[in-house]
PDB file of N, CA and C in Angstrom:
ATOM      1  N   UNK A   1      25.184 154.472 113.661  1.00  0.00           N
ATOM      2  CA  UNK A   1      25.364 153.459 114.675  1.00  0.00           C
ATOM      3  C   UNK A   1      26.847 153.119 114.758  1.00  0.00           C
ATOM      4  N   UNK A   2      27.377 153.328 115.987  1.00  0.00           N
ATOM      5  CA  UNK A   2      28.560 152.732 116.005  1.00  0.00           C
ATOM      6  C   UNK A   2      29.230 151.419 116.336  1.00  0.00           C
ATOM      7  N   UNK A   3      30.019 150.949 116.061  1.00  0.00           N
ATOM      8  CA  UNK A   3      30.295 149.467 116.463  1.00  0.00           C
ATOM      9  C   UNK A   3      31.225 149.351 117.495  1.00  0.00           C
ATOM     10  N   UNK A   4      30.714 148.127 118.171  1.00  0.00           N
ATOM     11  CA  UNK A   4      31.598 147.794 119.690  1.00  0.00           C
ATOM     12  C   UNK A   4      32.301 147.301 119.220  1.00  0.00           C
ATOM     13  N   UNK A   5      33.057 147.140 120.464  1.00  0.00           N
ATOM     14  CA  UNK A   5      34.507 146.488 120.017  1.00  0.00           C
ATOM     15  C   UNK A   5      34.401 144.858 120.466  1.00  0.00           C
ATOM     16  N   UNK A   6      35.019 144.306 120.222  1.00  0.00           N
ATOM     17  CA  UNK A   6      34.510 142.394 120.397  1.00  0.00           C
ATOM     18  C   UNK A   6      34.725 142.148 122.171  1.00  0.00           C
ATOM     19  N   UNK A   7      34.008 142.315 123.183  1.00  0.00           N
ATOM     20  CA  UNK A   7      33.941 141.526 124.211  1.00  0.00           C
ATOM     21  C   UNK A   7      35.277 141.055 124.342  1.00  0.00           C
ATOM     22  N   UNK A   8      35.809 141.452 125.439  1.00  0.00           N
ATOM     23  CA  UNK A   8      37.357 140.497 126.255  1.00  0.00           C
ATOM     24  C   UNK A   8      37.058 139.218 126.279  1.00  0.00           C
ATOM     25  N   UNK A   9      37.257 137.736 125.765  1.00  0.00           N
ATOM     26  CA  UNK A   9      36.741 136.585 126.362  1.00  0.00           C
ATOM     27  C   UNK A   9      37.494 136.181 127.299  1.00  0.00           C
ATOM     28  N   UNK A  10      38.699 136.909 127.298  1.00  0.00           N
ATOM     29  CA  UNK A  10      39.213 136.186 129.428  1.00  0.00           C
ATOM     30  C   UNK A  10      38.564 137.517 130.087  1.00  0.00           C
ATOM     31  N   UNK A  11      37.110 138.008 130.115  1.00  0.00           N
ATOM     32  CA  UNK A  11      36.312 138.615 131.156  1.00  0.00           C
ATOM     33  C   UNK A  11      35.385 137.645 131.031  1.00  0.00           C
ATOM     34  N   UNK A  12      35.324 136.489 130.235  1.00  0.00           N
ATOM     35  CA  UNK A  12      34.321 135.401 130.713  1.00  0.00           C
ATOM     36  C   UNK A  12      34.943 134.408 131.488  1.00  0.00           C
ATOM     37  N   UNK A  13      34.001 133.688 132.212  1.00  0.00           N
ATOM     38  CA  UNK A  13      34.533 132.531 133.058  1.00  0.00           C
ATOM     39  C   UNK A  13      34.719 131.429 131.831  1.00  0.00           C
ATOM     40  N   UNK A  14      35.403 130.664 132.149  1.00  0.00           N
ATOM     41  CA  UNK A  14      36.516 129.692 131.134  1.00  0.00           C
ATOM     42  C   UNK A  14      35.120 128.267 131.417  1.00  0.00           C
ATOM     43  N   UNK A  15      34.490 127.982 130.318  1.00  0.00           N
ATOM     44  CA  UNK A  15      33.796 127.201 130.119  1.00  0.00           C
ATOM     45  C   UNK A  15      34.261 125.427 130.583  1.00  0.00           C
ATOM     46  N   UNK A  16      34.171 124.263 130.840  1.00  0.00           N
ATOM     47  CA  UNK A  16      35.138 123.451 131.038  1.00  0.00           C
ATOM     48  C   UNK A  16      33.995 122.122 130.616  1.00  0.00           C
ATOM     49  N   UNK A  17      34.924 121.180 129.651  1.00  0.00           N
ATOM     50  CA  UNK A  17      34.564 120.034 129.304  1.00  0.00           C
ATOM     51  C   UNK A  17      34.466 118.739 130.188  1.00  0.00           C
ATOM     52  N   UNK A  18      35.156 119.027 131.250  1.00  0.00           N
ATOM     53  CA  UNK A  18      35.096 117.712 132.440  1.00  0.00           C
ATOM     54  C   UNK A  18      36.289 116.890 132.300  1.00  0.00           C
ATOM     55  N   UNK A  19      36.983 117.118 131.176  1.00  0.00           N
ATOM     56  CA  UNK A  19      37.823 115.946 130.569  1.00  0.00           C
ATOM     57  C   UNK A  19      39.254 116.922 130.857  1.00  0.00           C
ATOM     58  N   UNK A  20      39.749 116.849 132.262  1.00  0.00           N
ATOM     59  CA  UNK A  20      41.240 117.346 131.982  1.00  0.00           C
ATOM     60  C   UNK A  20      42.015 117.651 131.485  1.00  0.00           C
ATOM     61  N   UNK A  21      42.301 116.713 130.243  1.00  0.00           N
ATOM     62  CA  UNK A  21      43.134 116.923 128.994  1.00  0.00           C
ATOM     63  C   UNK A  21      42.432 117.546 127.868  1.00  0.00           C
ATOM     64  N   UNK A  22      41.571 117.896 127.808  1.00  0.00           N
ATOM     65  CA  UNK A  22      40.779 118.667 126.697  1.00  0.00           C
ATOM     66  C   UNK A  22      40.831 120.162 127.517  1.00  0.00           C
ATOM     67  N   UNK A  23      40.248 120.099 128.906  1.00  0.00           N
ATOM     68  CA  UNK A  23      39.974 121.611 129.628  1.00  0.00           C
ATOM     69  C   UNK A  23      41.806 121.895 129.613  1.00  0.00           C
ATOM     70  N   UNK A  24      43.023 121.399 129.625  1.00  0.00           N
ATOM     71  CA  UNK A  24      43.878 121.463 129.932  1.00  0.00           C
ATOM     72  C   UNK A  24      44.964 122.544 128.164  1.00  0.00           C
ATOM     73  N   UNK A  25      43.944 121.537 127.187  1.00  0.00           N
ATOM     74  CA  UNK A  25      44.497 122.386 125.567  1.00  0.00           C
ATOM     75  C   UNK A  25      43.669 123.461 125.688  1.00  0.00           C
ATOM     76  N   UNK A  26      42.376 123.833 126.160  1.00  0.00           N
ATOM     77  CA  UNK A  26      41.859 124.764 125.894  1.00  0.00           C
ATOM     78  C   UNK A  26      42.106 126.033 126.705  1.00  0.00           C
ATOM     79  N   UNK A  27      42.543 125.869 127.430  1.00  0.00           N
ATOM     80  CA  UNK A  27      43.184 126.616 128.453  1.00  0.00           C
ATOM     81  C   UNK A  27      44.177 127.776 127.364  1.00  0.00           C
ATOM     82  N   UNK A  28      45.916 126.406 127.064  1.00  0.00           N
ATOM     83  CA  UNK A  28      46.785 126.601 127.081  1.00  0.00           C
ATOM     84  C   UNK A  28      46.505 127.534 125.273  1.00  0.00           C
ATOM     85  N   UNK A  29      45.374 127.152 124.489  1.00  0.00           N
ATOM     86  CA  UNK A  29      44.843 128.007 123.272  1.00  0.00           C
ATOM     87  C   UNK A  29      44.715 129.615 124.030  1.00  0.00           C
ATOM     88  N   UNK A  30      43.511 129.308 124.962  1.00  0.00           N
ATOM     89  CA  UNK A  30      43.233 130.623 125.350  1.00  0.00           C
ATOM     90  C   UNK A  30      43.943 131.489 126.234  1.00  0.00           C
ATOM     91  N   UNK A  31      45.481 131.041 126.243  1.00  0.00           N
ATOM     92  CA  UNK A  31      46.338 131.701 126.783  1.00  0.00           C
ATOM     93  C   UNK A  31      46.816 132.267 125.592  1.00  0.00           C
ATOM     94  N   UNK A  32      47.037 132.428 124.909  1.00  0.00           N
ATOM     95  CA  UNK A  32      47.744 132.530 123.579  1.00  0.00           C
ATOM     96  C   UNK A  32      47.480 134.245 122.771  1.00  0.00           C
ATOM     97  N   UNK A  33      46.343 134.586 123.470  1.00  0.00           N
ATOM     98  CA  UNK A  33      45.935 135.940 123.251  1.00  0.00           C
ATOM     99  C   UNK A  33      46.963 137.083 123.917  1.00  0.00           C
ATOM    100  N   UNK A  34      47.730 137.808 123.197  1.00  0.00           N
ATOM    101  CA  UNK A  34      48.907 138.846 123.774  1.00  0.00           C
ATOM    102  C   UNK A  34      50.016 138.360 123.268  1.00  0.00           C
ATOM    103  N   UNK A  35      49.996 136.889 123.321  1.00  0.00           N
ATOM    104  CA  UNK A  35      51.493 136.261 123.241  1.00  0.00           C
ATOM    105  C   UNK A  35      52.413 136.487 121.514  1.00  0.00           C
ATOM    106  N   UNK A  36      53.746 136.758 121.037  1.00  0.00           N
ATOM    107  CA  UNK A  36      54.019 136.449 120.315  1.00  0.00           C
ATOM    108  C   UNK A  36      53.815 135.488 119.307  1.00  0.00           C
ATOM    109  N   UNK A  37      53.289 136.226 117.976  1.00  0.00           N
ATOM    110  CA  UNK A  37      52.864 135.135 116.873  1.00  0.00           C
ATOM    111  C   UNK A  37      53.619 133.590 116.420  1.00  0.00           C
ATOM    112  N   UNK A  38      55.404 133.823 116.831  1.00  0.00           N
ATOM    113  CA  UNK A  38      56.008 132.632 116.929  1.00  0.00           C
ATOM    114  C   UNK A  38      55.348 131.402 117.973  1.00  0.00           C
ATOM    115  N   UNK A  39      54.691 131.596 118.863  1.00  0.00           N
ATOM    116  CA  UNK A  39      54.456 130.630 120.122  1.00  0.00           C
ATOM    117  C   UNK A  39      53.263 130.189 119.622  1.00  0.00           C
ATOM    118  N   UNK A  40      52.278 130.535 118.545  1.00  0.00           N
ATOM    119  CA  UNK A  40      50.756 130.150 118.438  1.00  0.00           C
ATOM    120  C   UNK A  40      50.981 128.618 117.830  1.00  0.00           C
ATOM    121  N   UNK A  41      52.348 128.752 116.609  1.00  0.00           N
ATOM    122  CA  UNK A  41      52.502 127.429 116.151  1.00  0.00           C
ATOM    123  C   UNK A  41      52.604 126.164 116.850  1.00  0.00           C
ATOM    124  N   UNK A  42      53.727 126.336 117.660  1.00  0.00           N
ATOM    125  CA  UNK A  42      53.570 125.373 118.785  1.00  0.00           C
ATOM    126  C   UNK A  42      53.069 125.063 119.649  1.00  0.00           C
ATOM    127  N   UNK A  43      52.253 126.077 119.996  1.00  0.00           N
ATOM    128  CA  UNK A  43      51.002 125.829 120.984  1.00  0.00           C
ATOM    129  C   UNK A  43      50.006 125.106 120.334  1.00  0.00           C
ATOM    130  N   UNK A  44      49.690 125.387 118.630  1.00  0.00           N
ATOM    131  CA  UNK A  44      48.389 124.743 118.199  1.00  0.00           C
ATOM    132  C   UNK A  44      49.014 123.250 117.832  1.00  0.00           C
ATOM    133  N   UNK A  45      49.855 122.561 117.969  1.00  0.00           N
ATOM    134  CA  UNK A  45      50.925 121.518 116.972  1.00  0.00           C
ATOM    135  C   UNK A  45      51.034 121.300 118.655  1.00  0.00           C
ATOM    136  N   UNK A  46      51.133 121.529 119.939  1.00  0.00           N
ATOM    137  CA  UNK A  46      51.013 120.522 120.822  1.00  0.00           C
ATOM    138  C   UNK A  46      49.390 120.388 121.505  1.00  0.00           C
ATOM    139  N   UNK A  47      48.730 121.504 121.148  1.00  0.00           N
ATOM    140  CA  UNK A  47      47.491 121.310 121.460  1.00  0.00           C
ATOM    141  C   UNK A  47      46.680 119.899 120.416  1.00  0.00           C
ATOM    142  N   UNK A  48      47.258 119.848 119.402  1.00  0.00           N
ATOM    143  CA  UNK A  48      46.671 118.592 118.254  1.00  0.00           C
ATOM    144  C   UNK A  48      47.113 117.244 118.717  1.00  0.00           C
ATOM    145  N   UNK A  49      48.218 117.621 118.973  1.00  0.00           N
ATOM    146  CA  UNK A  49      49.024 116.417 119.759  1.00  0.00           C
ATOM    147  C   UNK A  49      47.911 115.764 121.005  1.00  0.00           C
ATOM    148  N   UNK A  50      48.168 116.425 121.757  1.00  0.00           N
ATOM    149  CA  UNK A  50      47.191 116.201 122.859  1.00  0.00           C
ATOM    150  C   UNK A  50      45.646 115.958 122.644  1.00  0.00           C
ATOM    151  N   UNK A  51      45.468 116.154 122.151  1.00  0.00           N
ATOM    152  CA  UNK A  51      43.716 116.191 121.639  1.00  0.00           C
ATOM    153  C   UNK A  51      43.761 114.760 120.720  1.00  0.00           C
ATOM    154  N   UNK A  52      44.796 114.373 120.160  1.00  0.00           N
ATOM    155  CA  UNK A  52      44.438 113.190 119.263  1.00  0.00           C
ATOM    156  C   UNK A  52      44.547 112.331 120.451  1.00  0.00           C
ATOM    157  N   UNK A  53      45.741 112.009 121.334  1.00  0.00           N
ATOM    158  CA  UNK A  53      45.721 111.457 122.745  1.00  0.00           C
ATOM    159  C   UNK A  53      44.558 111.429 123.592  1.00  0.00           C
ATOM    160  N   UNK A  54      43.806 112.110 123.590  1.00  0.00           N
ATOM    161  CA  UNK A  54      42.699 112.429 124.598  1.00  0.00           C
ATOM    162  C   UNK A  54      41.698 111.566 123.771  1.00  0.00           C
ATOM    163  N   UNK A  55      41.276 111.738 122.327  1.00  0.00           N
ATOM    164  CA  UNK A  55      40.519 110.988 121.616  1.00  0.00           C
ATOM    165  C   UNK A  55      40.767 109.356 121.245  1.00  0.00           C
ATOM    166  N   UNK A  56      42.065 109.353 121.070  1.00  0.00           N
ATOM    167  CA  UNK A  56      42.605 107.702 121.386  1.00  0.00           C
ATOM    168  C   UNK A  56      42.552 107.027 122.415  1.00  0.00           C
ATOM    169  N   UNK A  57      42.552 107.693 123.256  1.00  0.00           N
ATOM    170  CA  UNK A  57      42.773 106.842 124.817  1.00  0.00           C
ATOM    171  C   UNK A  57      41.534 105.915 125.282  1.00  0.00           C
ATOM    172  N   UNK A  58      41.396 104.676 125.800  1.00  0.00           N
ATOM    173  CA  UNK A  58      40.519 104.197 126.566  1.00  0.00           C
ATOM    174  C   UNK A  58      39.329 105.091 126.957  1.00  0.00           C
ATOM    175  N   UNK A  59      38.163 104.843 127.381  1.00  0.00           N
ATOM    176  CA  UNK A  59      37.232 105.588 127.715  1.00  0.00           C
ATOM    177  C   UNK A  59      37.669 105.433 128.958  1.00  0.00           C
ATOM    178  N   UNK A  60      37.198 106.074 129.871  1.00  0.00           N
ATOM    179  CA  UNK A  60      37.020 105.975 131.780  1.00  0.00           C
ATOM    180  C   UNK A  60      36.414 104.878 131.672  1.00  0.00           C
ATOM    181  N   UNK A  61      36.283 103.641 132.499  1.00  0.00           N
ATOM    182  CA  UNK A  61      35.409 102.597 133.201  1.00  0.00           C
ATOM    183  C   UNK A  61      34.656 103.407 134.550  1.00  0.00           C
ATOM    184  N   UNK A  62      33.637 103.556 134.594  1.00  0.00           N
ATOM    185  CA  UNK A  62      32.316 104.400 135.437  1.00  0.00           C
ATOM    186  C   UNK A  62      32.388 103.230 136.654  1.00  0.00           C
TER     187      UNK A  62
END
């Protein structure tokens, strides 16, 4: 039996949380595939950034 190779996941449609700033880090993670290993640091160190912001912030008023 031979083994596949792992599925492209940018040939899937990009899943989305509703929440701008969350769909907005997850994005800028799943850009990160191809890119130079120097750029992952700062991408994951502003993606944390942002995500603690998104979790601190006020809820929406509905």
């Amino acid at each position: 039996m031979t083994e596949q190779p792992p599925a492209d996941a940018s040939a899937e449609p990009a899943e989305t949380t509703g929440v701008p700033a969350v769909d907005a880090v997850i994005a800028a993670v799943d850009g990160l595939d191809g890119r130079p290993l120097e750029e992952h640091v700062t991408t994951f160190e502003t993606a944390h950034e942002q995500l603690r912001r998104a979790l601190d912030a006020a809820p929406e008023q509905s």
